[in-house]
C-alpha atoms as a PDB file:
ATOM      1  CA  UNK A   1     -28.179 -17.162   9.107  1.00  0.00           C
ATOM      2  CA  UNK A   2     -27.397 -19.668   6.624  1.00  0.00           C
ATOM      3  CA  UNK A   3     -25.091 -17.307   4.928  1.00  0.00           C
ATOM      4  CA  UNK A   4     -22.842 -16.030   8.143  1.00  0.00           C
ATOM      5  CA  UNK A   5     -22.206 -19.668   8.993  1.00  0.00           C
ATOM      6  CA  UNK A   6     -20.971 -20.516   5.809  1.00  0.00           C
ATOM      7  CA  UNK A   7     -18.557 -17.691   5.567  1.00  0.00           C
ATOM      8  CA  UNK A   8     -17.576 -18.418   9.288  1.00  0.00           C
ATOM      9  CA  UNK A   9     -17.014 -22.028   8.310  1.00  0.00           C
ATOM     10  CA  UNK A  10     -15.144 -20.548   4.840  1.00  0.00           C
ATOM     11  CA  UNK A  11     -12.945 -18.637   6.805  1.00  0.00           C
ATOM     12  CA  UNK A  12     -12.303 -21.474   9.712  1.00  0.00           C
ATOM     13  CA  UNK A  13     -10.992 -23.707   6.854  1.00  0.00           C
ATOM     14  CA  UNK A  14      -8.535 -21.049   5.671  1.00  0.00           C
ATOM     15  CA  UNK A  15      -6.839 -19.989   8.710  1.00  0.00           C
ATOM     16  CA  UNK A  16      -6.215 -23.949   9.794  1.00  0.00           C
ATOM     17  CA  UNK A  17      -6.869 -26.063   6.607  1.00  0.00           C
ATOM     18  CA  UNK A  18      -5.925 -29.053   9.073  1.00  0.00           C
ATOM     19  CA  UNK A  19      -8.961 -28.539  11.368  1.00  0.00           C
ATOM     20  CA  UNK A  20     -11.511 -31.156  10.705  1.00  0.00           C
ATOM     21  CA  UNK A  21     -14.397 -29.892  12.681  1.00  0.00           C
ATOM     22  CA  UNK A  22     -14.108 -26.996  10.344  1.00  0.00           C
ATOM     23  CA  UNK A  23     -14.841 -28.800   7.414  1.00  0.00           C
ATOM     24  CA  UNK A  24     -17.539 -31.212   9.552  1.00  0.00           C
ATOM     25  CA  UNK A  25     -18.971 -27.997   9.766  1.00  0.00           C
ATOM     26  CA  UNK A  26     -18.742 -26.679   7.171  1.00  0.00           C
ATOM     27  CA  UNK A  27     -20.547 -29.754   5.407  1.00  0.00           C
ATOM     28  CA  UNK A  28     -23.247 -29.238   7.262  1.00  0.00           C
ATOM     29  CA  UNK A  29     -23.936 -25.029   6.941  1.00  0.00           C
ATOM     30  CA  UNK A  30     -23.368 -26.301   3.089  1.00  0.00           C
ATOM     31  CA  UNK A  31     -26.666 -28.903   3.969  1.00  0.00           C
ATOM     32  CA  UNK A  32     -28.348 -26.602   5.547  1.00  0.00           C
ATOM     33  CA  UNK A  33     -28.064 -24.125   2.391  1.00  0.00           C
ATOM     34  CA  UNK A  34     -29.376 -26.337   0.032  1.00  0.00           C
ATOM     35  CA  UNK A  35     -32.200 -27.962   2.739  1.00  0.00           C
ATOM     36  CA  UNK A  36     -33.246 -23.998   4.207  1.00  0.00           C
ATOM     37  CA  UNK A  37     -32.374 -21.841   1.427  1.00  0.00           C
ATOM     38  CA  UNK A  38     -31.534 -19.826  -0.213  1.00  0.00           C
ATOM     39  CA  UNK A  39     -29.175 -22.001  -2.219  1.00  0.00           C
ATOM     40  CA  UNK A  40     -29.997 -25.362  -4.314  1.00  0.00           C
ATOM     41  CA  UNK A  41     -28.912 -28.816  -3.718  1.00  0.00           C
ATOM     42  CA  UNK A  42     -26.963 -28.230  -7.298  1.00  0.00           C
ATOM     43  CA  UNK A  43     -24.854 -25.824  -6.244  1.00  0.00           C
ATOM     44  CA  UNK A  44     -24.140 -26.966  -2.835  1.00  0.00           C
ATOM     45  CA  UNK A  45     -24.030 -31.259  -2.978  1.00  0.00           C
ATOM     46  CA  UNK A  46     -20.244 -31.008  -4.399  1.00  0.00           C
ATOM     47  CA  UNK A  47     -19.062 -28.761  -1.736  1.00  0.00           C
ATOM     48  CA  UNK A  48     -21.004 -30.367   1.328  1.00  0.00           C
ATOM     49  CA  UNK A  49     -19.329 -33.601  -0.596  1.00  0.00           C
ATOM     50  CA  UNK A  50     -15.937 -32.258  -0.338  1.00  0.00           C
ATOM     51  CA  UNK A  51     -16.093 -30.815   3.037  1.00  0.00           C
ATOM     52  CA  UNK A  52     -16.956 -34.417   4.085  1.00  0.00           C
ATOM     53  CA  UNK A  53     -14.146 -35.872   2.943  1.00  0.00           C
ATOM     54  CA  UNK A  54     -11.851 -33.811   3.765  1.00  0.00           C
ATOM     55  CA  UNK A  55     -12.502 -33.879   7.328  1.00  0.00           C
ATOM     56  CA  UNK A  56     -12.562 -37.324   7.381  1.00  0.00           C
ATOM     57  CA  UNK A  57      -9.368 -37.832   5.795  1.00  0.00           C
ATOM     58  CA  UNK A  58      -8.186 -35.231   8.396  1.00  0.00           C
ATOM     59  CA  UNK A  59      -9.220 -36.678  11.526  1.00  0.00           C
ATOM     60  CA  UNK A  60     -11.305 -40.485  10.469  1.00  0.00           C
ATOM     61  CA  UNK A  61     -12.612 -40.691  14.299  1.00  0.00           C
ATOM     62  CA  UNK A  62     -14.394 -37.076  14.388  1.00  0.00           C
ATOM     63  CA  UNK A  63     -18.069 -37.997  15.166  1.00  0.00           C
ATOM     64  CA  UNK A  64     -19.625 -34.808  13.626  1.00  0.00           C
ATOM     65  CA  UNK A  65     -17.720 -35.906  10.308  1.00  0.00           C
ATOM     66  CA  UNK A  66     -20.380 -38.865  10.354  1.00  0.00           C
ATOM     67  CA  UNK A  67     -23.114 -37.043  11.394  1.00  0.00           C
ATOM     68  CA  UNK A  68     -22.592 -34.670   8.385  1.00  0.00           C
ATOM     69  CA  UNK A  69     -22.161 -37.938   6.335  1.00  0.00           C
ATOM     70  CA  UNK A  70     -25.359 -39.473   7.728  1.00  0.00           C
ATOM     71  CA  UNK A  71     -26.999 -36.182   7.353  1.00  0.00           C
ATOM     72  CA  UNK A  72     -25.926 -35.925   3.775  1.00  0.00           C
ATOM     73  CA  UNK A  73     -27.133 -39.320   3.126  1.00  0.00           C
ATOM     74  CA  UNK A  74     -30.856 -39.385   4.424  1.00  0.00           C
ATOM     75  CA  UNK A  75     -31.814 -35.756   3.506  1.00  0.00           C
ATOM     76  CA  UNK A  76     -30.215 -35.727  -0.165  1.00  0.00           C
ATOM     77  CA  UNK A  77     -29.510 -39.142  -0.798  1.00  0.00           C
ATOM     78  CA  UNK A  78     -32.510 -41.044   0.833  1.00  0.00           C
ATOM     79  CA  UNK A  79     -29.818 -43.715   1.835  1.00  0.00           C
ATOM     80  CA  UNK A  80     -31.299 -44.782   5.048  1.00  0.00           C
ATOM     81  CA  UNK A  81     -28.688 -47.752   5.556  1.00  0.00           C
ATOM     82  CA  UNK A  82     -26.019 -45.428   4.272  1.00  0.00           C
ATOM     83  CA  UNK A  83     -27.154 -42.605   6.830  1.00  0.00           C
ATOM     84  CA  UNK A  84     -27.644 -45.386   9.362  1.00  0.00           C
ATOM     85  CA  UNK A  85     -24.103 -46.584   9.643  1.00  0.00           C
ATOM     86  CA  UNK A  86     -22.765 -42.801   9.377  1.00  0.00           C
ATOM     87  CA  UNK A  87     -24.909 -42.243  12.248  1.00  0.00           C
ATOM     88  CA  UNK A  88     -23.986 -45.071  14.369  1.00  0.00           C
ATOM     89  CA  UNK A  89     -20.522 -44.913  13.894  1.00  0.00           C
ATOM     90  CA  UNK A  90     -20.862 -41.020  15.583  1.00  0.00           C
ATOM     91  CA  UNK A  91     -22.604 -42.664  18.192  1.00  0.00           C
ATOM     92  CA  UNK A  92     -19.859 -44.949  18.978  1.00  0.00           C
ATOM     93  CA  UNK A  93     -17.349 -42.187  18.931  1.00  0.00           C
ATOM     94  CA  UNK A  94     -18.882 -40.024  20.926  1.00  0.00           C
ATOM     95  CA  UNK A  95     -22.502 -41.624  22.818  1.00  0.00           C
ATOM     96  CA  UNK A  96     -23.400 -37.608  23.741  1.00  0.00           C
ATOM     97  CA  UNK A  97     -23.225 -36.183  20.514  1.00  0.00           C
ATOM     98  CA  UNK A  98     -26.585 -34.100  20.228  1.00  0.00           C
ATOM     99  CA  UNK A  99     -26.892 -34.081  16.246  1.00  0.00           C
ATOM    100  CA  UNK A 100     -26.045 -37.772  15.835  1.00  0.00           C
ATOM    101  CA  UNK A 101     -28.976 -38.414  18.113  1.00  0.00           C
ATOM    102  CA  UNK A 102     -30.868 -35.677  16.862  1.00  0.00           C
ATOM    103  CA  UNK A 103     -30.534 -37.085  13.403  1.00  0.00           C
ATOM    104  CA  UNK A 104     -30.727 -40.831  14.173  1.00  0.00           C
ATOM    105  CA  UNK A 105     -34.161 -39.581  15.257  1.00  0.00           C
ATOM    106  CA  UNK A 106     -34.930 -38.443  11.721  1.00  0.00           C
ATOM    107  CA  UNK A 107     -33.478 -41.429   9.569  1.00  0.00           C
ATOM    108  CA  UNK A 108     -35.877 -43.374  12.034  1.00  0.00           C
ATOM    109  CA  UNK A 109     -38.875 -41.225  11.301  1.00  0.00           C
ATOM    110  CA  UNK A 110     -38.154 -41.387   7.854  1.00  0.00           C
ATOM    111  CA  UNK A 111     -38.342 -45.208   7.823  1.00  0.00           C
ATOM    112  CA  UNK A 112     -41.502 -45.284  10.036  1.00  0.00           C
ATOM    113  CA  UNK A 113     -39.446 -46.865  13.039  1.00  0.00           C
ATOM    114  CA  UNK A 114     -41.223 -44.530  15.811  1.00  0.00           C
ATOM    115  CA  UNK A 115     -40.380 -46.244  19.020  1.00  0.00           C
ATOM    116  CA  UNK A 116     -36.645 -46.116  17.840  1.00  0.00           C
ATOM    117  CA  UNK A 117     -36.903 -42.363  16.458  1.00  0.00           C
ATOM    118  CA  UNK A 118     -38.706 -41.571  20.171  1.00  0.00           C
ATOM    119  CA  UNK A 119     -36.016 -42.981  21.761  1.00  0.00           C
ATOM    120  CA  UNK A 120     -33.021 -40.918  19.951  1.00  0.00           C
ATOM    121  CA  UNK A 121     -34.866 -37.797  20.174  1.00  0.00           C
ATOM    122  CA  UNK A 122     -35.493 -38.617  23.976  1.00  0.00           C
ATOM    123  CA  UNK A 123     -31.945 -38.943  24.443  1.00  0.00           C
ATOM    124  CA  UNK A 124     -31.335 -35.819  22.256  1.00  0.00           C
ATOM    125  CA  UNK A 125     -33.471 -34.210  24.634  1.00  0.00           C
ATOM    126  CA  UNK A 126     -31.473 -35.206  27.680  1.00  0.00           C
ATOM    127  CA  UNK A 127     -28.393 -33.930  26.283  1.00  0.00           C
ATOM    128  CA  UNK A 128     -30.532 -30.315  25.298  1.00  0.00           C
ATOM    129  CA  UNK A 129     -33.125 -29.663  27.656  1.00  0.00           C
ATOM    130  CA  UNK A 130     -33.811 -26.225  25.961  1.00  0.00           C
ATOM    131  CA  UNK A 131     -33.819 -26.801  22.346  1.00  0.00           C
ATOM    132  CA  UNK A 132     -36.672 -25.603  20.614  1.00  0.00           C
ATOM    133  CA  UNK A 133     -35.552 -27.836  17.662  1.00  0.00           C
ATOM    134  CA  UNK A 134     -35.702 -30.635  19.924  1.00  0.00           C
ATOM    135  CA  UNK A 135     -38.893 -30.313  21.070  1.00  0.00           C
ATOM    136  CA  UNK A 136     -40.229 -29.525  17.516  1.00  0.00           C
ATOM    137  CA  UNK A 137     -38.881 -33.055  16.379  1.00  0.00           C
ATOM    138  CA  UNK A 138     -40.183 -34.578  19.533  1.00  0.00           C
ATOM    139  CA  UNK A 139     -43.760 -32.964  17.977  1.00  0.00           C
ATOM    140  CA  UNK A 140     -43.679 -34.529  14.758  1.00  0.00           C
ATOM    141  CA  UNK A 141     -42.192 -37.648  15.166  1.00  0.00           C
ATOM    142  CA  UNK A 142     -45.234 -38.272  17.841  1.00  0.00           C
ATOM    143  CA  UNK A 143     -47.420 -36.556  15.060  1.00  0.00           C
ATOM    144  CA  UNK A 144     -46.408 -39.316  12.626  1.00  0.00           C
ATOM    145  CA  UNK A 145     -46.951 -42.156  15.373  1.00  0.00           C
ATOM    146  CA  UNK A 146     -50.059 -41.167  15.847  1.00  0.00           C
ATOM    147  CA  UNK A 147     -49.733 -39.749  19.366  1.00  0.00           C
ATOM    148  CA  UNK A 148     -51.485 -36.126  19.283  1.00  0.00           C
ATOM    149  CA  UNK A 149     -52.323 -35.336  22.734  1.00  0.00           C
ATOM    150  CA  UNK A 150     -48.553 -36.368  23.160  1.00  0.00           C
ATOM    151  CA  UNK A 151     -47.262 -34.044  20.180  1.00  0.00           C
ATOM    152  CA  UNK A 152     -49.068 -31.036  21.265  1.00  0.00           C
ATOM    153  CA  UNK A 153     -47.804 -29.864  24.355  1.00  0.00           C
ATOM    154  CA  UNK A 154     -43.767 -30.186  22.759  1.00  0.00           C
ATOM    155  CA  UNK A 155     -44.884 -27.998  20.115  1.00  0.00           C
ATOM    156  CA  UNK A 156     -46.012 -25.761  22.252  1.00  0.00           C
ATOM    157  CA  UNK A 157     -43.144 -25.282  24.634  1.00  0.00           C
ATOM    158  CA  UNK A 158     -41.043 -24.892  20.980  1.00  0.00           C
ATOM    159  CA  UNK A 159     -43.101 -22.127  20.233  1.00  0.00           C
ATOM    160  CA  UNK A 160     -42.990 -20.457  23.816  1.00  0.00           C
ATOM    161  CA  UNK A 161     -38.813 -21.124  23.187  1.00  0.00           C
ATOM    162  CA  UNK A 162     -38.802 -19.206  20.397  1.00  0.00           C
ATOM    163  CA  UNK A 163     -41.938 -18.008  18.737  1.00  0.00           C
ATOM    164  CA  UNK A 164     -40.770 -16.957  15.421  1.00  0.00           C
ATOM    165  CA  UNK A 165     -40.019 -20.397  14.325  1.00  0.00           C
ATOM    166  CA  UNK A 166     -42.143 -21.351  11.530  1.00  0.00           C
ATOM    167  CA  UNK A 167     -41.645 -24.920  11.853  1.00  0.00           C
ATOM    168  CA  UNK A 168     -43.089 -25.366  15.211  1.00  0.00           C
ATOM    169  CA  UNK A 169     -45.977 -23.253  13.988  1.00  0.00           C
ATOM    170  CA  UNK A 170     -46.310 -25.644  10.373  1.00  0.00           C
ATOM    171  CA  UNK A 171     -45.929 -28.618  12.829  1.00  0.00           C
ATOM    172  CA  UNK A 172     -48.635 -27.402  15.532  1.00  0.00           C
ATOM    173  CA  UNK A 173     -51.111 -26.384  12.967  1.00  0.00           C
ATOM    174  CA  UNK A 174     -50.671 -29.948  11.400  1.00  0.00           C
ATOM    175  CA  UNK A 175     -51.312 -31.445  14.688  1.00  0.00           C
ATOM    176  CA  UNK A 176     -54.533 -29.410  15.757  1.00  0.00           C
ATOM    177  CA  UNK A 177     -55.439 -30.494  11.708  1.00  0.00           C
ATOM    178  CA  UNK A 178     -55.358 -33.936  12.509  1.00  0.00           C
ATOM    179  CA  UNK A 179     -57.129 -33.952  15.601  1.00  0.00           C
ATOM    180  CA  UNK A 180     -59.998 -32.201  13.431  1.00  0.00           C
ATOM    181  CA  UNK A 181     -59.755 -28.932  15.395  1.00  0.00           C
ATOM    182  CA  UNK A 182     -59.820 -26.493  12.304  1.00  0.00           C
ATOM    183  CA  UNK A 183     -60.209 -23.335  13.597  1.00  0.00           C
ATOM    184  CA  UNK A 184     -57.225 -23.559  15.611  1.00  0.00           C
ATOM    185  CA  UNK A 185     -55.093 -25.103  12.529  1.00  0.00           C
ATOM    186  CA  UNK A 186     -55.644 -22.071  10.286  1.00  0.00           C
ATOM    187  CA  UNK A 187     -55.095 -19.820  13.217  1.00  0.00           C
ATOM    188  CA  UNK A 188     -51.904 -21.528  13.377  1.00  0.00           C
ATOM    189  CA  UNK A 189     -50.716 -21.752   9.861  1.00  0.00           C
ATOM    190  CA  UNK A 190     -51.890 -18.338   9.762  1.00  0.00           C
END
């Protein structure tokens, strides 16, 4: 619930307006306003912009400060160096940080670098063995590299993790499409 988080966050930032994994967080729920809905990019770029900042001027070594940065910068900005080096620097702070791998994955999908972006979400996977989100991901960045019979069985362990997300659905439909087997697409999308 888009919404909830951000008036978590909203409230976090109040009661300790020194806590930078507040505003990290708060960053992101801003993100994932704009990128989920219901908001726009409009209303929510300046805020996820100033959350940023702020925790980094708070605390400049918080890794989920950069992953919000590098988050910010591949999904809005389509800086893929910028989001890059955001990413990396997380990595360095803290090598187990889920979302910096989890997102390294996606600035590497988005560039077409699939035996990189398999090897973040790999080690994304290591760190959640349970995500759903993971495993969708792990789908569609083997959908993109052209490994279906690979993709298909992640997808459906997302769905069996949690069947109402839509994603996993759009992204197993979109596999079955590919490998020509139609019926089972619509079924899917349906």
């Amino acid at each position: 619930d888009n919404k909830r988080a951000l008036d978590h966050f909203e409230r976090a930032v109040q009661l300790d307006p020194a806590y930078a994994p507040a505003f990290a967080g708060l960053s992101m729920a801003w993100q994932r306003w704009a990128f989920q809905g219901p908001g726009t990019w409009k209303e929510a770029e300046p805020k996820a912009r100033a959350a940023i900042q702020k925790a980094l001027e708070l605390d400049e070594r918080l890794p989920e400060a950069y992953v919000a940065q590098g988050q910010l910068q591949y999904r809005f900005d389509w800086d893929w160096k910028g989001a890059e080096n955001s990413i990396r620097r997380a990595l360095e702070l803290d090598p187990n940080n889920l979302d910096a791998h989890f997102n390294y994955a996606l600035v590497h999908l988005a560039v077409g670098r699939f035996p990189e972006a398999i090897a973040e979400i790999q080690a994304a996977e290591q760190l959640d063995p349970l995500s759903h989100q993971v495993q969708v991901i792990f789908g569609r960045i083997l959908l993109h590299a052209g490994k279906l019979e690979e993709a298909l069985p992640r997808l459906k362990q997302a769905i069996a993790r949690e069947p109402r997300s839509s994603n996993a659905h759009v992204r197993l439909a979109e596999i079955y499409e590919a490998m020509g087997s139609y019926t089972e697409a619509l079924e899917t999308y349906e």
